[in-house]
Protein backbone atom coordinates (compact mmCIF):
# COMPACT_ATOMS: atom_id res chain seq x y z
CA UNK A 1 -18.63 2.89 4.14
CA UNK A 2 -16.90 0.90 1.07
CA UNK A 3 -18.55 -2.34 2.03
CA UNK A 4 -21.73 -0.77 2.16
CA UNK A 5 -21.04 1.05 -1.49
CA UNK A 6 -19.77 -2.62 -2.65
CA UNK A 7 -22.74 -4.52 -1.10
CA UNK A 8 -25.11 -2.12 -2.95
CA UNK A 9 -23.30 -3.21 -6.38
CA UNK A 10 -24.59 -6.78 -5.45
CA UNK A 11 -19.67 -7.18 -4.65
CA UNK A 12 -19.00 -9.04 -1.70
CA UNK A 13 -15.95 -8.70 -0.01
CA UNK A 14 -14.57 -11.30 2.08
CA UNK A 15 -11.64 -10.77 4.44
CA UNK A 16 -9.81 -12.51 6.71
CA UNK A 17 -9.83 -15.93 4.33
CA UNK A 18 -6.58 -17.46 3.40
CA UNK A 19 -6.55 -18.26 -0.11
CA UNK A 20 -5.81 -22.14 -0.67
CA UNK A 21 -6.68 -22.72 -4.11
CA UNK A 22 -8.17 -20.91 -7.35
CA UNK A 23 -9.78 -22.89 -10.31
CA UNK A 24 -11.97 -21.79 -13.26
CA UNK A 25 -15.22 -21.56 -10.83
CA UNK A 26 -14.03 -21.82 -7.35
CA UNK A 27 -11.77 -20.38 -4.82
CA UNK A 28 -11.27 -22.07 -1.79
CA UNK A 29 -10.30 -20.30 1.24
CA UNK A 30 -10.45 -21.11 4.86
CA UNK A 31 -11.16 -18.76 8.35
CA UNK A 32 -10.91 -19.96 11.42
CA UNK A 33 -10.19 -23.76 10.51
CA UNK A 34 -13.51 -23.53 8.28
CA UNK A 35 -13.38 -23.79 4.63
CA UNK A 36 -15.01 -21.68 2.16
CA UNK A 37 -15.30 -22.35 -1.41
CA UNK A 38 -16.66 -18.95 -3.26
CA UNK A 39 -17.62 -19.15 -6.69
CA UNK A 40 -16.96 -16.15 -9.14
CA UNK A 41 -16.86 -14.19 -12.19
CA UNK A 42 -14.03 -11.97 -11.17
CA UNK A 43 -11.81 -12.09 -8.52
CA UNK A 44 -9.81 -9.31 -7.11
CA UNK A 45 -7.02 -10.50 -5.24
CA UNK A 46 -4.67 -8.26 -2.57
CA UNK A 47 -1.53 -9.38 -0.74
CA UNK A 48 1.75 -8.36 0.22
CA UNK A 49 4.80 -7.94 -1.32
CA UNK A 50 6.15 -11.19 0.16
CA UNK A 51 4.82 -14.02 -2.19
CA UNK A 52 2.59 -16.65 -0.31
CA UNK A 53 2.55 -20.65 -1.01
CA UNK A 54 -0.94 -20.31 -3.39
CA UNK A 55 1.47 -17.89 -5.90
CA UNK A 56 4.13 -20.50 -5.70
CA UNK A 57 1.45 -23.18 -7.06
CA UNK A 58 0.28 -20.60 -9.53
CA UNK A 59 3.40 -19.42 -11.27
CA UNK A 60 7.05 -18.31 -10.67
CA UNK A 61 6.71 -15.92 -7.90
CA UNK A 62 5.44 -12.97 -10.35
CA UNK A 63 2.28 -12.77 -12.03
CA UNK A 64 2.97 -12.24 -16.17
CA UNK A 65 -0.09 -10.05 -16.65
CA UNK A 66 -1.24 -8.86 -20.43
CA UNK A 67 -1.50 -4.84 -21.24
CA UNK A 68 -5.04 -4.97 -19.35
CA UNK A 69 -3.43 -6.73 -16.18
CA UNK A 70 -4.91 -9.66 -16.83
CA UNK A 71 -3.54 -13.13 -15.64
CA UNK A 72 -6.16 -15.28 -16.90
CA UNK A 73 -9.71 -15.37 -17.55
CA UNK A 74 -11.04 -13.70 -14.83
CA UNK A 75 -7.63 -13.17 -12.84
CA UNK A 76 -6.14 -10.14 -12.95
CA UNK A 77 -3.07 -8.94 -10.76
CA UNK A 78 -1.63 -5.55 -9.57
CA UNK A 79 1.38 -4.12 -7.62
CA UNK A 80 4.60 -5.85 -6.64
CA UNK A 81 3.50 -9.16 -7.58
CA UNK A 82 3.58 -8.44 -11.32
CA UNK A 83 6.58 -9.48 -13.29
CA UNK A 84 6.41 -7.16 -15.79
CA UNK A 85 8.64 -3.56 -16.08
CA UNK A 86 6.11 -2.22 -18.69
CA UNK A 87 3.98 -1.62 -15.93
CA UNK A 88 5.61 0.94 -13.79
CA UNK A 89 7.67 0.45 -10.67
CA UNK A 90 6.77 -2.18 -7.66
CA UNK A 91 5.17 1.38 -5.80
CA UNK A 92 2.13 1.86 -3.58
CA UNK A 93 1.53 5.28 -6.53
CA UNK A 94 1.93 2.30 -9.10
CA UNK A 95 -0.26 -0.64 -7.36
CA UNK A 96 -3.29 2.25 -7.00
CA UNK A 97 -3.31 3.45 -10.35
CA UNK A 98 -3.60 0.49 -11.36
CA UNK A 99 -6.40 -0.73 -9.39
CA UNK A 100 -7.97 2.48 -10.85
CA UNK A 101 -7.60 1.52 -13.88
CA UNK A 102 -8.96 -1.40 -13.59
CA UNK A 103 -12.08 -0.37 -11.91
CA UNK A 104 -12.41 1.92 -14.78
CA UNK A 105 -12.00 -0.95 -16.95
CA UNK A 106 -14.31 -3.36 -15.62
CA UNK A 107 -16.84 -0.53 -14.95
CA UNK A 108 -16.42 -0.17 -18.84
CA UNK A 109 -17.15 -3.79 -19.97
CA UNK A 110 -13.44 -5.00 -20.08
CA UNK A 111 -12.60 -2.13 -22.81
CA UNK A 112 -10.51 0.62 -23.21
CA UNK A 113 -6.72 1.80 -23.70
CA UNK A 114 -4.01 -0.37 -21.90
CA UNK A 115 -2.73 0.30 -18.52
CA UNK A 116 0.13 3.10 -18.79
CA UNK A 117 1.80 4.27 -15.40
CA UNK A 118 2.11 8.01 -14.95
CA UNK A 119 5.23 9.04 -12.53
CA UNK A 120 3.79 11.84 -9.97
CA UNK A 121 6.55 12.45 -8.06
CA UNK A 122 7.54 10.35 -4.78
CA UNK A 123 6.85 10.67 -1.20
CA UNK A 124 8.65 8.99 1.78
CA UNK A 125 6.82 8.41 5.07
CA UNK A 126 8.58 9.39 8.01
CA UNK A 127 7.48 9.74 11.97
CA UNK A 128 7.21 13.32 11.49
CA UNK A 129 7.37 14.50 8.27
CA UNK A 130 6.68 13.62 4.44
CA UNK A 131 9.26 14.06 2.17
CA UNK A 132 8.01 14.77 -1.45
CA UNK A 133 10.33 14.27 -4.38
CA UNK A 134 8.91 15.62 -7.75
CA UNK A 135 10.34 17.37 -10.78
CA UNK A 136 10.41 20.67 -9.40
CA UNK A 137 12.60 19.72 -6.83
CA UNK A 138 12.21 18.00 -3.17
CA UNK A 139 9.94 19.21 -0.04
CA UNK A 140 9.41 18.59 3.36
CA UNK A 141 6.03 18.80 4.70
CA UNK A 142 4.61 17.93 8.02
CA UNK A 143 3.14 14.53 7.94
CA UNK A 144 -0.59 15.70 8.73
CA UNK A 145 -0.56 17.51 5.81
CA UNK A 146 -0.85 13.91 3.36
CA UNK A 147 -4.84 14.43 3.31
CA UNK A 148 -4.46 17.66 1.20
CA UNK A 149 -1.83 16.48 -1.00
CA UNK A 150 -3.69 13.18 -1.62
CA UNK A 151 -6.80 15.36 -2.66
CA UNK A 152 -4.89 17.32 -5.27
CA UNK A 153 -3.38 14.16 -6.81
CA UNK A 154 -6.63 12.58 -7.29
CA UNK A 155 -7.95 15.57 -8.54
C-alpha cells in the first residue's frame, strides 16, 4: 500500500540495493551482482544502527546534520546515525519523529521551524507484554494491545 501511495507521487523506492557510493547526481548501488546508478534530487537513506563501509567513506561514523537534518545538499540523515545530542536520543520514538518531520518539511518546500524532539514516554518490547514508562508512572500492558496505543500517540 505505501509503494503504491509513493509511486502515485511520481517516489520510487528501491530496496534490496547496497549502497556503494553517493555523489552530487548519482548513487550507485548494486543487487544481485548488478549495478545500479540512480540519479536524484533527494535521497532518503535507512540503515541500522551498526555503521556500514559507505558511512565510513562519508564521515566519522555519525552524520553532523544542521537544525533541519540536513547533511548536505540533498542528504539528510535520521536516527542513531546522527552525531548530534540536540536532536533527541538514538530511539526508534526519536528516528520517527523525525522522519515526520521531515516529510512535513519537504512536503512544505524545505521550510519551517527546526526539528525539536518531544519525549512521550518509553516502551520496552517484551515476548509477552509492553512495558510503558511515562510521567505518570510505569504500566504493563499485554503486547497486542501496541496498535491502540500507537493510534493515540499519533493522534
Amino acid at each position: 500500500m505505501v509503494k503504491e501511495e509513493l509511486n502515485k507521487s511520481n517516489i520510487v523506492l528501491e530496496l534490496s540495493n547496497k549502497v556503494q557510493k553517493i555523489d552530487k547526481q548519482f548513487i550507485v548501488a548494486s543487487e544481485n551482482n548488478k549495478q545500479n546508478n540512480f540519479r536524484y534530487d533527494l535521497s532518503i537513506w535507512t540503515c541500522g544502527i551498526k555503521p556500514n563501509g559507505l558511512l565510513k567513506t562519508l564521515t566519522t561514523n555519525k552524520f553532523s546534520v544542521n537544525k533541519n537534518l540536513q547533511f548536505e545538499d540533498s542528504i539528510y540523515a535520521i536516527g542513531d546515525i546522527i552525531a548530534s545530542k540536540d536532536h533527541g536520543p538514538p530511539t526508534a520514538q526519536n528516528a520517527k519523529q523525525q522522519g515526520e518531520y521531515l516529510a512535513k518539511y519537504f512536503n512544505n518546500n524545505f521550510e519551517g521551524v527546526p526539528y525539536k524532539y518531544e519525549e512521550k514516554g518509553k516502551i520496552i518490547h517484551t515476548k509477552d507484554w509492553l512495558i510503558i514508562e511515562t510521567s505518570y508512572g510505569s504500566f504493563r500492558l499485554p503486547y497486542f494491545i501496541e496498535p491502540i496505543i500507537d493510534y493515540f500517540i499519533l493522534n
